[in-house]
PDB file of N, CA and C in Angstrom:
ATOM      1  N   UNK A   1      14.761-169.204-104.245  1.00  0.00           N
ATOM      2  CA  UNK A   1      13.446-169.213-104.825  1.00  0.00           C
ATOM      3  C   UNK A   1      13.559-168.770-106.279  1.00  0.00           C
ATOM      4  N   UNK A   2      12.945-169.130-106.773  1.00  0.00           N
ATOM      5  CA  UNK A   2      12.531-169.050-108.187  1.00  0.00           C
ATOM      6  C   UNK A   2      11.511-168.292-108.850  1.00  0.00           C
ATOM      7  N   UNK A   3      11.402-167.315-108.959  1.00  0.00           N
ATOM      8  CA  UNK A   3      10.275-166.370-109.354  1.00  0.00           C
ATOM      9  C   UNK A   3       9.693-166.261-110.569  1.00  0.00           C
ATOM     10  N   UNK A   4       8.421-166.679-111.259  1.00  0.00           N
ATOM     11  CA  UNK A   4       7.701-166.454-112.146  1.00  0.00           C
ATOM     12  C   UNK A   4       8.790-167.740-112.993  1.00  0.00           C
ATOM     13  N   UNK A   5       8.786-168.855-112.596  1.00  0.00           N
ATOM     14  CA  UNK A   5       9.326-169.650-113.802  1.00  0.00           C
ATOM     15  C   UNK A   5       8.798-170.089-114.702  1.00  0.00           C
ATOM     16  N   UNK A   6       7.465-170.303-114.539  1.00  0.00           N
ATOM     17  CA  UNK A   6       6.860-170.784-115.254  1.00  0.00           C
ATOM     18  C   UNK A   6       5.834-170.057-116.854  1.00  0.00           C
ATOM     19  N   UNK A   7       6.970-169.076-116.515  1.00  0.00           N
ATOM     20  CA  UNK A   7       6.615-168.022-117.975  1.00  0.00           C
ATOM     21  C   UNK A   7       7.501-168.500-118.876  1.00  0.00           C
ATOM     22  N   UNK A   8       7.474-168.210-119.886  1.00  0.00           N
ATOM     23  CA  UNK A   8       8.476-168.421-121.641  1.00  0.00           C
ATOM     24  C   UNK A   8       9.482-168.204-121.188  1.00  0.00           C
ATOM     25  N   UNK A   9       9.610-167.247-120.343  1.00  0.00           N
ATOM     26  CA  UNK A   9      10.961-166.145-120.108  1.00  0.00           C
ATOM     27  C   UNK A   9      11.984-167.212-119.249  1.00  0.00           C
ATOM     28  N   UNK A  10      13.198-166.776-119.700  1.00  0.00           N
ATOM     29  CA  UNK A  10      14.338-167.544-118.640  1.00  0.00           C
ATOM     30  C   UNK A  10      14.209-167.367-117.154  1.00  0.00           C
ATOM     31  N   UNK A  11      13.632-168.288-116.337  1.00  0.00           N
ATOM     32  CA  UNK A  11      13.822-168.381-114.817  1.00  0.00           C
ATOM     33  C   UNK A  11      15.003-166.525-114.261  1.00  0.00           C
ATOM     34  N   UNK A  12      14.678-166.221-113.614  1.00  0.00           N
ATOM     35  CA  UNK A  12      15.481-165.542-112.304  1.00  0.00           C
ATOM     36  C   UNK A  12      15.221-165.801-110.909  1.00  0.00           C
ATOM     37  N   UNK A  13      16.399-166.156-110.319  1.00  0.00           N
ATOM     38  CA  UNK A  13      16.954-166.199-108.815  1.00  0.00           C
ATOM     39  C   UNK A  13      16.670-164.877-108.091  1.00  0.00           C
ATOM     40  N   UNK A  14      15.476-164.949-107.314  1.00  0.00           N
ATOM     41  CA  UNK A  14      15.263-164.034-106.118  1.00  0.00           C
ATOM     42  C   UNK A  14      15.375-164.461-105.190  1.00  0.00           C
ATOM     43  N   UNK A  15      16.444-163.616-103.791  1.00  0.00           N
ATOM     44  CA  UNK A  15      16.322-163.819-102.765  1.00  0.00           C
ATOM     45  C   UNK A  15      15.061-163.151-102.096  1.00  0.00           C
ATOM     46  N   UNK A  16      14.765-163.920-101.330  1.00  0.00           N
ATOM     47  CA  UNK A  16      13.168-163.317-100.457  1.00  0.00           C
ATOM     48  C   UNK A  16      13.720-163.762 -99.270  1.00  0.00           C
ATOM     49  N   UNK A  17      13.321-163.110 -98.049  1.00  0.00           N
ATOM     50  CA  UNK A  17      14.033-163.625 -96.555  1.00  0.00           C
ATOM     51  C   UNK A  17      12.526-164.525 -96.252  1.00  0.00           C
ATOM     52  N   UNK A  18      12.946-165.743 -95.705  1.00  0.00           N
ATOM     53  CA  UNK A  18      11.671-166.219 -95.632  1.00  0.00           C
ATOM     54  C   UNK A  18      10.886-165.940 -94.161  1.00  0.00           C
ATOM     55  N   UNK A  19      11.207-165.002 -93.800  1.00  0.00           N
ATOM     56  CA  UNK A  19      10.454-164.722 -92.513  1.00  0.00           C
ATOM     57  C   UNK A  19       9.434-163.219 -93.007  1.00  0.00           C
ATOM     58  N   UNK A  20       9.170-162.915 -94.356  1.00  0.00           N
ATOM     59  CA  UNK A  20       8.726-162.076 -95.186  1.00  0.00           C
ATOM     60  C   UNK A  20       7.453-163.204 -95.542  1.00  0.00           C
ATOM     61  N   UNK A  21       7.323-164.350 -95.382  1.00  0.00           N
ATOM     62  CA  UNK A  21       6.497-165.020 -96.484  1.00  0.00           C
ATOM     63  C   UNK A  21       5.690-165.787 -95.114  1.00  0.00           C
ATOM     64  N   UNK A  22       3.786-166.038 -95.751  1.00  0.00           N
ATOM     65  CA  UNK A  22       3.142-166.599 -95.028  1.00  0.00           C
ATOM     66  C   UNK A  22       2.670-167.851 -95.984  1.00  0.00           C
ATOM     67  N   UNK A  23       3.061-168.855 -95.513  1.00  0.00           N
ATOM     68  CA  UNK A  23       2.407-170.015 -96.222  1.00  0.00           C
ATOM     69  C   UNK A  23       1.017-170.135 -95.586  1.00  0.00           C
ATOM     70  N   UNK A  24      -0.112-170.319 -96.551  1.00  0.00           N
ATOM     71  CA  UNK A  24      -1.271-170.510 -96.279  1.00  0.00           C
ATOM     72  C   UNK A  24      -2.172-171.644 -96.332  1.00  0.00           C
ATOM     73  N   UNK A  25      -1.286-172.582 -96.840  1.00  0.00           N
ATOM     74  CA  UNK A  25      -1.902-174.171 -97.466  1.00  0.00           C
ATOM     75  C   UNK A  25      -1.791-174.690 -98.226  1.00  0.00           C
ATOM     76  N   UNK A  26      -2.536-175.659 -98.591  1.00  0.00           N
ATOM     77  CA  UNK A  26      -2.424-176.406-100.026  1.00  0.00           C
ATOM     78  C   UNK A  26      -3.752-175.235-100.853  1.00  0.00           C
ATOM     79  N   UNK A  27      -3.107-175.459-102.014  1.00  0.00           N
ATOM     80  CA  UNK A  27      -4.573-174.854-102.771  1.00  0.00           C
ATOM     81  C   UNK A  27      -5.889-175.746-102.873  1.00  0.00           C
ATOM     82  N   UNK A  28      -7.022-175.085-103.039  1.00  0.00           N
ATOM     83  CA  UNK A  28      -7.908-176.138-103.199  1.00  0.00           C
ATOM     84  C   UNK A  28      -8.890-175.615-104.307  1.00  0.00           C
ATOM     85  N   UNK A  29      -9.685-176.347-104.843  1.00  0.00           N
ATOM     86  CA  UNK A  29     -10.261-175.893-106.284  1.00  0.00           C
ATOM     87  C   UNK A  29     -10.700-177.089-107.209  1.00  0.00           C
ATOM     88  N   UNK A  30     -11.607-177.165-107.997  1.00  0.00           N
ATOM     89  CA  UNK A  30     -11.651-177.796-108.933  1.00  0.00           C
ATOM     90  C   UNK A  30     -10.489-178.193-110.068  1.00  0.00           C
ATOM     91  N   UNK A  31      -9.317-177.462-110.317  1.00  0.00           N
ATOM     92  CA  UNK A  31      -8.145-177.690-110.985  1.00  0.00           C
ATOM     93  C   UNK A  31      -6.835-177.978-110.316  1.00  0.00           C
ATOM     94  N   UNK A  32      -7.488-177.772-108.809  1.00  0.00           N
ATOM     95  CA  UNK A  32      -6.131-178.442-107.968  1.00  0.00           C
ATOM     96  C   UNK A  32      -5.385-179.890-108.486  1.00  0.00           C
ATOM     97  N   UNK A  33      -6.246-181.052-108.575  1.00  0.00           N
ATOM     98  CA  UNK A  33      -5.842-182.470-108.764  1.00  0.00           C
ATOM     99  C   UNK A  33      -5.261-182.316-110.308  1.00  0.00           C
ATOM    100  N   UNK A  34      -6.000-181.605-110.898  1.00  0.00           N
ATOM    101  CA  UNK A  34      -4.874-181.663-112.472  1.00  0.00           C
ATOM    102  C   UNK A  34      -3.955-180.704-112.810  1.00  0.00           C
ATOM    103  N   UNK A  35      -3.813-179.594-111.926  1.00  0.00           N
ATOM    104  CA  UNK A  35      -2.288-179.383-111.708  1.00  0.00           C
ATOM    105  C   UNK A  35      -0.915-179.679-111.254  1.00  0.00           C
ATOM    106  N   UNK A  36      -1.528-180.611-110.270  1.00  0.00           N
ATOM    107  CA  UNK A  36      -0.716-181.475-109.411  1.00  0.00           C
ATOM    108  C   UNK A  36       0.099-182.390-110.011  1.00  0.00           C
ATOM    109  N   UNK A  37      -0.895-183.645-110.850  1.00  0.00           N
ATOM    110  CA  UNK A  37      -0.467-183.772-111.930  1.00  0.00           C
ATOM    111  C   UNK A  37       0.266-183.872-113.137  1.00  0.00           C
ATOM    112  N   UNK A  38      -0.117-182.316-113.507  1.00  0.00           N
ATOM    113  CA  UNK A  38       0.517-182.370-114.560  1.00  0.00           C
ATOM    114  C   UNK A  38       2.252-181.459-113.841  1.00  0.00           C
ATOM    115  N   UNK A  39       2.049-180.951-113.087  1.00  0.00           N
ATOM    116  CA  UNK A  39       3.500-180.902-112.048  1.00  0.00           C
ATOM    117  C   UNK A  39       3.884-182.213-112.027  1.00  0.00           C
ATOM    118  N   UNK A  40       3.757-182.815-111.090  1.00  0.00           N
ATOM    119  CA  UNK A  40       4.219-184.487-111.202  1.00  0.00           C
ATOM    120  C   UNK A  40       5.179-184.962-112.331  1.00  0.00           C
ATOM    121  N   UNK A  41       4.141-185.124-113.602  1.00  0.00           N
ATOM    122  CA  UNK A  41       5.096-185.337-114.986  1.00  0.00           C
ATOM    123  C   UNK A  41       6.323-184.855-115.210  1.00  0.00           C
ATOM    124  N   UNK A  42       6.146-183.585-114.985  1.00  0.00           N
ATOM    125  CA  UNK A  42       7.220-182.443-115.051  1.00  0.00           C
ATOM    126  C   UNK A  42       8.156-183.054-114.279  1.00  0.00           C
ATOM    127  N   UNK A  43       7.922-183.002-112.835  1.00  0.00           N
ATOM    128  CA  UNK A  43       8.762-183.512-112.085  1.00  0.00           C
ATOM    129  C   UNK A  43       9.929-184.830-112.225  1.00  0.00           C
ATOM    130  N   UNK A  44       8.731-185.741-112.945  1.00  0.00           N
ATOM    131  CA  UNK A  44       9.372-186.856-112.647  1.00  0.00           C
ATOM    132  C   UNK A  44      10.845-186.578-113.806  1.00  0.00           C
ATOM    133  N   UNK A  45      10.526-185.428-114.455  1.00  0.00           N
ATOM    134  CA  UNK A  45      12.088-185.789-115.469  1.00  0.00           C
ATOM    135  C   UNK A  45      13.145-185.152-114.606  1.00  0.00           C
ATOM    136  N   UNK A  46      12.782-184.896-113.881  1.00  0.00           N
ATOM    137  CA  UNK A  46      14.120-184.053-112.740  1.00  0.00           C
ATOM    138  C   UNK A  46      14.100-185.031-111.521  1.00  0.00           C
ATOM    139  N   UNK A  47      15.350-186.019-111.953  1.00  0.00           N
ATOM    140  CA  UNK A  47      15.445-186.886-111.081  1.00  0.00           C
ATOM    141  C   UNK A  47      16.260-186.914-109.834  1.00  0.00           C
ATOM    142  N   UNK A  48      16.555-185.235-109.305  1.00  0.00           N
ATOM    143  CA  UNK A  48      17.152-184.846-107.998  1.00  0.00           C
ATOM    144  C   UNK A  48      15.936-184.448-107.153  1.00  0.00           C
ATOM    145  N   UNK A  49      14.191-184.545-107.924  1.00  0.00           N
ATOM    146  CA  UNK A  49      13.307-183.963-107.210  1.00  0.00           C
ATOM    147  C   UNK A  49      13.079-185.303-106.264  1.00  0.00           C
ATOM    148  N   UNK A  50      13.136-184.832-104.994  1.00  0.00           N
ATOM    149  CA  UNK A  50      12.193-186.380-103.927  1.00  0.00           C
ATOM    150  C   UNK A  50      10.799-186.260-103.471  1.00  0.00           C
ATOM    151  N   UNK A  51      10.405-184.572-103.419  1.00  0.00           N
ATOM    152  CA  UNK A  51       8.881-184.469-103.044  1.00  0.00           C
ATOM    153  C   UNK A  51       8.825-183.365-103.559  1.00  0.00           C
ATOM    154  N   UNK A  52       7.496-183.038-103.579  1.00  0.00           N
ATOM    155  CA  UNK A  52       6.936-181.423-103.539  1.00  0.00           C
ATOM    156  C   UNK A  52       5.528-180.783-103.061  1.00  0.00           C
ATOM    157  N   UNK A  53       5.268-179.779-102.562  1.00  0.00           N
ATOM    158  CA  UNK A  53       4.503-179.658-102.026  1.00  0.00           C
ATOM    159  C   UNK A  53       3.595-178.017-102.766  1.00  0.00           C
ATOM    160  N   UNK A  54       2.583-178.086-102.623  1.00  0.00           N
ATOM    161  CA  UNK A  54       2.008-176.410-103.383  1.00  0.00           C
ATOM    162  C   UNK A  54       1.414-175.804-102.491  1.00  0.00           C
ATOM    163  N   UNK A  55       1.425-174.736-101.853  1.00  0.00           N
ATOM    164  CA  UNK A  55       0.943-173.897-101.020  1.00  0.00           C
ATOM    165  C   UNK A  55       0.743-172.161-101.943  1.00  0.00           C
ATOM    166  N   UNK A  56      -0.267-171.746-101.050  1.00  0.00           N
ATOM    167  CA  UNK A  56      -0.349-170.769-101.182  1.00  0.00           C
ATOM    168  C   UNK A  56      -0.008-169.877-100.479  1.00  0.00           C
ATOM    169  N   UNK A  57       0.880-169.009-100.797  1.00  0.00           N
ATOM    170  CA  UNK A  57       1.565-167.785-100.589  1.00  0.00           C
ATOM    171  C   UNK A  57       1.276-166.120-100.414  1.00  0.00           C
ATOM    172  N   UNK A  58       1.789-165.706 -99.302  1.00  0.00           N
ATOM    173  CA  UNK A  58       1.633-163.970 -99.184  1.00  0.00           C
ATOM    174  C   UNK A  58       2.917-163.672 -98.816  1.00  0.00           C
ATOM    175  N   UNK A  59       3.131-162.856 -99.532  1.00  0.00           N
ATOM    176  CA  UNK A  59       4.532-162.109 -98.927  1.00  0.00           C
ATOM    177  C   UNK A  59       3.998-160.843 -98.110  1.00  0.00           C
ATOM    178  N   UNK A  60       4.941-160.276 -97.038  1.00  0.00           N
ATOM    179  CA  UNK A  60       4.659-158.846 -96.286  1.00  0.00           C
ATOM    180  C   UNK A  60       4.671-158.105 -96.453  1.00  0.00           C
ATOM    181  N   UNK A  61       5.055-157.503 -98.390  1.00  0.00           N
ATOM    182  CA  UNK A  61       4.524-156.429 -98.610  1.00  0.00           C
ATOM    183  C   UNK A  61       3.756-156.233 -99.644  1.00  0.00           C
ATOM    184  N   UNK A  62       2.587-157.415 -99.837  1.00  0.00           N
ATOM    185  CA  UNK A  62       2.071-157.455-100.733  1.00  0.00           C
ATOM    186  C   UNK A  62       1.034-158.541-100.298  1.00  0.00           C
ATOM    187  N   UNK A  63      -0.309-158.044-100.562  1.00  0.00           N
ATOM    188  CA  UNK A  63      -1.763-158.834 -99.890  1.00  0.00           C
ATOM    189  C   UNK A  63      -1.899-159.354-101.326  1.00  0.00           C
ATOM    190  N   UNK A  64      -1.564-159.721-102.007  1.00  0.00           N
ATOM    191  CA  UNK A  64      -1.728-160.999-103.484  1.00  0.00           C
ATOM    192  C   UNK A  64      -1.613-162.085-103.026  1.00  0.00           C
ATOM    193  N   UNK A  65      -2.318-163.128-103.197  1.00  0.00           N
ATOM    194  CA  UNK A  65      -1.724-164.584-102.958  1.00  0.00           C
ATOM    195  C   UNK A  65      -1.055-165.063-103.756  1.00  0.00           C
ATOM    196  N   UNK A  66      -0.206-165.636-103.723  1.00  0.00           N
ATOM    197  CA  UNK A  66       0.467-166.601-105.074  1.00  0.00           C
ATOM    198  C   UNK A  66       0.516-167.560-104.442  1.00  0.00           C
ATOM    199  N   UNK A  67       1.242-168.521-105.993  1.00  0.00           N
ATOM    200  CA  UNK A  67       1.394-170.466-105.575  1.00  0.00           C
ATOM    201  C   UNK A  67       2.428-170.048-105.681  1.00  0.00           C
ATOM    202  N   UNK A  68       3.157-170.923-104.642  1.00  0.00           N
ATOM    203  CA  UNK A  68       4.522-171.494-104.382  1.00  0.00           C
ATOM    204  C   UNK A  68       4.416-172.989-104.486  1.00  0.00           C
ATOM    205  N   UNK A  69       5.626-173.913-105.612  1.00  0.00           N
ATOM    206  CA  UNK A  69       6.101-174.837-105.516  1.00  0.00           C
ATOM    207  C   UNK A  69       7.596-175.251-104.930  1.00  0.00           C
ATOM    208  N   UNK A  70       7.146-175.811-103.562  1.00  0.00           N
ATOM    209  CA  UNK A  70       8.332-176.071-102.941  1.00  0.00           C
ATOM    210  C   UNK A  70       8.801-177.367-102.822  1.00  0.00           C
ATOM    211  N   UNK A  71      10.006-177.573-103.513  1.00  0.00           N
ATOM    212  CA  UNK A  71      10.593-178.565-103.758  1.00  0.00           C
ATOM    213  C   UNK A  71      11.560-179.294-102.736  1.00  0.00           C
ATOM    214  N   UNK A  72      11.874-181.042-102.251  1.00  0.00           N
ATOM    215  CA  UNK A  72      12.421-181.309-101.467  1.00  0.00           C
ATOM    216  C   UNK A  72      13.298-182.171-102.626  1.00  0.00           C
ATOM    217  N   UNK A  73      14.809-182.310-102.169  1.00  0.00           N
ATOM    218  CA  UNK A  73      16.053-182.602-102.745  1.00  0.00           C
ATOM    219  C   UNK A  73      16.853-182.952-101.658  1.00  0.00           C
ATOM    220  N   UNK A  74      17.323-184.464-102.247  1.00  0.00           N
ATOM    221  CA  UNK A  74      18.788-184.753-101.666  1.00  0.00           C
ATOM    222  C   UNK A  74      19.867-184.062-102.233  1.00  0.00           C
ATOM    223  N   UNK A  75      20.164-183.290-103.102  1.00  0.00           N
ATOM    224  CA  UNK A  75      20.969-182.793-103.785  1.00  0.00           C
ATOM    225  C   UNK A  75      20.971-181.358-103.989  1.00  0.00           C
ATOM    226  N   UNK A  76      21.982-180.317-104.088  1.00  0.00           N
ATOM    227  CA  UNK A  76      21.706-178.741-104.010  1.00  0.00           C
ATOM    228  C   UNK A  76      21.124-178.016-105.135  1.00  0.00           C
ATOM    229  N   UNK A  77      20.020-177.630-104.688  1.00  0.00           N
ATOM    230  CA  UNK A  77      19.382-176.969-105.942  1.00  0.00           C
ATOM    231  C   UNK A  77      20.402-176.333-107.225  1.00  0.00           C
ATOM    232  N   UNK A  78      21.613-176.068-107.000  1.00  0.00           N
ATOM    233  CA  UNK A  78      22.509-175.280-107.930  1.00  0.00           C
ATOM    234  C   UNK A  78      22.665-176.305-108.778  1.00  0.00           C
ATOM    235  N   UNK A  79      22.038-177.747-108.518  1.00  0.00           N
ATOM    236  CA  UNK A  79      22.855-178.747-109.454  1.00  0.00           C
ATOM    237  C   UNK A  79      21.450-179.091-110.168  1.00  0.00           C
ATOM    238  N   UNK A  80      20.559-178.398-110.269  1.00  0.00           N
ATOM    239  CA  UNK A  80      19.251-178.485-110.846  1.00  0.00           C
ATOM    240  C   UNK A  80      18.245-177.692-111.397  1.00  0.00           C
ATOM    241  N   UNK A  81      18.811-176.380-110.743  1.00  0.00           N
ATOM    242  CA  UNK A  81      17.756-175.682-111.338  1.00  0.00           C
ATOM    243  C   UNK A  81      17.269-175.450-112.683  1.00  0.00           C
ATOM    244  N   UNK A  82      18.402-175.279-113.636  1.00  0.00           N
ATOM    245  CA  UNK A  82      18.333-175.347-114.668  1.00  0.00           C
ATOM    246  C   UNK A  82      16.958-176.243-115.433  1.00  0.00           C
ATOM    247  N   UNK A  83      17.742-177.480-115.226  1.00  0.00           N
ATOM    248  CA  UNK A  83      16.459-178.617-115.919  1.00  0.00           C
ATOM    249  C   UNK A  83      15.291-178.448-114.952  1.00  0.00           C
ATOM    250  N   UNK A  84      15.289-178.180-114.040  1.00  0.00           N
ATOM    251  CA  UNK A  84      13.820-178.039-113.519  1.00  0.00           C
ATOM    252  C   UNK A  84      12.895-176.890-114.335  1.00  0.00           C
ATOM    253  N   UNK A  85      13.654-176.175-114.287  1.00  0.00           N
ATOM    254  CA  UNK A  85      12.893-174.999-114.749  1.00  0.00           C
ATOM    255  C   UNK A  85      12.935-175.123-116.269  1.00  0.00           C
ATOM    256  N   UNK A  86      13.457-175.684-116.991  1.00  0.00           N
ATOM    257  CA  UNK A  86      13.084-176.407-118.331  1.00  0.00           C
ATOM    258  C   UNK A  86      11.998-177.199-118.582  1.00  0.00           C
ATOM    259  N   UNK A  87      12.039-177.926-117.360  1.00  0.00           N
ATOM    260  CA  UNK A  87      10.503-178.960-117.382  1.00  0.00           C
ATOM    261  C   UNK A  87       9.920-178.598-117.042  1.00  0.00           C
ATOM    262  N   UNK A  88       9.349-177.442-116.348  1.00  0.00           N
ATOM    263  CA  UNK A  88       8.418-176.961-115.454  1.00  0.00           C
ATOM    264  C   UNK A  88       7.127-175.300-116.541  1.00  0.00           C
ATOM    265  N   UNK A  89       8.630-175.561-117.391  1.00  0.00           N
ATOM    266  CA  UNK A  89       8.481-174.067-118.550  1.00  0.00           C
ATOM    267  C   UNK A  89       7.109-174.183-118.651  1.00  0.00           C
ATOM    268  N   UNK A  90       5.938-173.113-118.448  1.00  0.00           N
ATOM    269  CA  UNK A  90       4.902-172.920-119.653  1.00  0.00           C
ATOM    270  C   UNK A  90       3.096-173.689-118.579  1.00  0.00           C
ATOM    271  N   UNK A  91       3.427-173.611-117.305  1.00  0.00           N
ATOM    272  CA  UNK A  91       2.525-174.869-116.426  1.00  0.00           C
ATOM    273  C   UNK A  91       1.590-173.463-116.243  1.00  0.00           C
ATOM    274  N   UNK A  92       1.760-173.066-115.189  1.00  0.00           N
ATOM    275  CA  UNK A  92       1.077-171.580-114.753  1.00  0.00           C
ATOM    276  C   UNK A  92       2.931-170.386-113.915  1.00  0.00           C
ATOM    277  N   UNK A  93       2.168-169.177-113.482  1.00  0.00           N
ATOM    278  CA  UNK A  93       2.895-168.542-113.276  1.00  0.00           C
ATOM    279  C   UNK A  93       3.071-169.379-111.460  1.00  0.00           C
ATOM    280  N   UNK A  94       3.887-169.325-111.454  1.00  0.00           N
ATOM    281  CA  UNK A  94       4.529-169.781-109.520  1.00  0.00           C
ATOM    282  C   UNK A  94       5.757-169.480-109.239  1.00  0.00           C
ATOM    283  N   UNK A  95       5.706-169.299-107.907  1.00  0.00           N
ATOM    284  CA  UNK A  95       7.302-169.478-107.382  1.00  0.00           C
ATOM    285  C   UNK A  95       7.873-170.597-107.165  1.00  0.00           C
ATOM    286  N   UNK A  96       9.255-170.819-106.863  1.00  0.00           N
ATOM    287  CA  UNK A  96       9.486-172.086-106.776  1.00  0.00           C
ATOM    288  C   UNK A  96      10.666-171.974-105.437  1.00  0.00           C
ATOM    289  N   UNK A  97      10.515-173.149-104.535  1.00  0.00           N
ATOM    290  CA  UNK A  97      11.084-172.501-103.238  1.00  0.00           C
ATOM    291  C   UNK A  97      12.062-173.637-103.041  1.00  0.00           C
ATOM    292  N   UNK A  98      12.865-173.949-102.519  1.00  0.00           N
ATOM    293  CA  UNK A  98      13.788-175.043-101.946  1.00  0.00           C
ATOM    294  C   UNK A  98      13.766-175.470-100.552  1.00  0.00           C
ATOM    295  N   UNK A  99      13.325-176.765 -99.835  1.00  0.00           N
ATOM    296  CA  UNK A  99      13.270-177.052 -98.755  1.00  0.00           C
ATOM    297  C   UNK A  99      14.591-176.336 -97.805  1.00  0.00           C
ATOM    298  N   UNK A 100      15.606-176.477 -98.471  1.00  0.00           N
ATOM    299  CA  UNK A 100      17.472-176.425 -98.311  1.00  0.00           C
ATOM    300  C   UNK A 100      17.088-175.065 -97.884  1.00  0.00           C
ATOM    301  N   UNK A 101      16.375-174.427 -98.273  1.00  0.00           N
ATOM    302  CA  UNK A 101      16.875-172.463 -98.256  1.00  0.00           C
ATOM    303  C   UNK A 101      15.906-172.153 -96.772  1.00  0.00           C
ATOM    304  N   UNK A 102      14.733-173.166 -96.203  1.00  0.00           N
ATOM    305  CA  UNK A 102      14.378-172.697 -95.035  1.00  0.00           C
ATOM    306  C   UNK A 102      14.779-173.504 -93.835  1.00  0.00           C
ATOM    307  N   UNK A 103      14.618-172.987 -92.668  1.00  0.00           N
ATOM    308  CA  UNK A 103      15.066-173.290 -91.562  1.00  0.00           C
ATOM    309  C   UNK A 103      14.489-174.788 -91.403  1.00  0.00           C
ATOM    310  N   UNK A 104      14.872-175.256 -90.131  1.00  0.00           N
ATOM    311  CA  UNK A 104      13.725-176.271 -89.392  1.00  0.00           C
ATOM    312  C   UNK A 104      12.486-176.479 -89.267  1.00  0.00           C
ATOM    313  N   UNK A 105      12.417-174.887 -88.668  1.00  0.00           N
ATOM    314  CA  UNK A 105      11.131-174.717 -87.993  1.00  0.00           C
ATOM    315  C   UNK A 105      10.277-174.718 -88.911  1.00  0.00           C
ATOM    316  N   UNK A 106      10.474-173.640 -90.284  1.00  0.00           N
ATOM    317  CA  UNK A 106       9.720-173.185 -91.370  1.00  0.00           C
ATOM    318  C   UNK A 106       9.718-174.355 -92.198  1.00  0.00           C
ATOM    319  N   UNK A 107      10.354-175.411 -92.430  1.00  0.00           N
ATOM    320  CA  UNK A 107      10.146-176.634 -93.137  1.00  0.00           C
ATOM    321  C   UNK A 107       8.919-177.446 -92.430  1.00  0.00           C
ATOM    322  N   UNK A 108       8.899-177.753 -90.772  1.00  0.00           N
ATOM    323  CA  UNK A 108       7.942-178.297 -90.112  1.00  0.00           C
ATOM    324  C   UNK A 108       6.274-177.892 -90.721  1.00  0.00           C
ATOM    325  N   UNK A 109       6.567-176.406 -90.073  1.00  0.00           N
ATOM    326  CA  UNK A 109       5.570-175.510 -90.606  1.00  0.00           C
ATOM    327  C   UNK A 109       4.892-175.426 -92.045  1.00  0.00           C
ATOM    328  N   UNK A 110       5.528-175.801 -92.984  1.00  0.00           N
ATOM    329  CA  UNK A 110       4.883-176.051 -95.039  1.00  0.00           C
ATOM    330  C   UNK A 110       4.409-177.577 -94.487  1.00  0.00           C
ATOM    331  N   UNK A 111       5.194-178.609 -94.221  1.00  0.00           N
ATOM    332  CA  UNK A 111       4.713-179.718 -93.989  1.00  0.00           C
ATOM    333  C   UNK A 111       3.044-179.969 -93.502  1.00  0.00           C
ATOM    334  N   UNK A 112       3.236-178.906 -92.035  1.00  0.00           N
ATOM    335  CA  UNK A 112       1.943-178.933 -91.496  1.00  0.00           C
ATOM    336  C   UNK A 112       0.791-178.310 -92.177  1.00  0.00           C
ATOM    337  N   UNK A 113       1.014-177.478 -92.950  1.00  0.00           N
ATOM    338  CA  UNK A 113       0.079-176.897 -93.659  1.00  0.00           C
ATOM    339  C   UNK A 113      -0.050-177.386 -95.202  1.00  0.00           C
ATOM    340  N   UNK A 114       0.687-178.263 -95.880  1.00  0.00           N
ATOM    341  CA  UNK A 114       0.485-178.851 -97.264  1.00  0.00           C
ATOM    342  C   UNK A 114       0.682-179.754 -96.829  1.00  0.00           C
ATOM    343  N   UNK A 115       0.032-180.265 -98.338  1.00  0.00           N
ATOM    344  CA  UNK A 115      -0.366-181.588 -98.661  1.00  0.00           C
ATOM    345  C   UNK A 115       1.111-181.872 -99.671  1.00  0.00           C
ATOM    346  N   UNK A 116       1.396-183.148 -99.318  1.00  0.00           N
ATOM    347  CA  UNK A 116       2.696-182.840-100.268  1.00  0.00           C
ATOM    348  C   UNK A 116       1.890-183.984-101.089  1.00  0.00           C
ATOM    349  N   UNK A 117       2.386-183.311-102.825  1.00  0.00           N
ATOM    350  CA  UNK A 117       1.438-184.287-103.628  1.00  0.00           C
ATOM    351  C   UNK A 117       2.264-184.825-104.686  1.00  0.00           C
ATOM    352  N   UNK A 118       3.843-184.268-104.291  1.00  0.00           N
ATOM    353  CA  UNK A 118       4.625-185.904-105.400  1.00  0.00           C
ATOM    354  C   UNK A 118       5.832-186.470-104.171  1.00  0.00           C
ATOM    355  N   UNK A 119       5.854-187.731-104.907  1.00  0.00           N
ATOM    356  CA  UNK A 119       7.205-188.164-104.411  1.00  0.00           C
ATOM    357  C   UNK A 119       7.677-189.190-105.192  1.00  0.00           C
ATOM    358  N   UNK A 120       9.086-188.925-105.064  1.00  0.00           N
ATOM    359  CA  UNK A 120       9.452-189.673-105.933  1.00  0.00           C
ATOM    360  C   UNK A 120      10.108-190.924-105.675  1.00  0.00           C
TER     361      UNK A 120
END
């Protein structure tokens, strides 16, 4: 996962155990469809991205919600993060999660609860 990338600041790699984290949905809102969007664009210059999905997030020791952007890849995030998080620089503050880093079950589970809103 990717924590706060979307600040000025250079990306950092946090491990989070994902049995710590509650996905809560897709976001919804009047600025949902033009964030999506303008993610999308972003996306499309990172051509190891194949989908992505935005949910909202709680971790277990902390009642804040955040956005999580979780990304699906044929290819290992180590061979991308970089330019992702170059294109992604400056959108809003989010996490950024890797399909690869959760289980089965917990991949089923984001599916069932987001809307996945790129693909490439």
């Amino acid at each position: 996962m990717l924590k706060n990338i979307f600040r000025k600041k250079k990306y950092k790699v946090v491990k989070e155990q994902s049995d710590r984290m509650e996905f809560l949905g897709s976001p919804f809102g009047e600025d949902t469809e033009r964030l999506e969007n303008d993610i999308s664009e972003r996306l499309e210059t990172v051509s190891a991205v194949r989908g992505a999905y935005l949910s909202m997030l709680r971790y277990a020791d902390n009642e804040n919600v955040r956005l999580a952007l979780i990304i699906q890849s044929d290819f290992s995030k180590d061979d991308f993060i970089a330019s992702l998080a170059k294109s992604c620089a400056g959108v809003v503050t989010m996490d950024i999660m890797f399909m690869e880093d959760f289980s089965e079950h917990e991949c089923l589970e984001i599916i069932g609860k987001c809307k996945k809103f790129y693909i490439s």
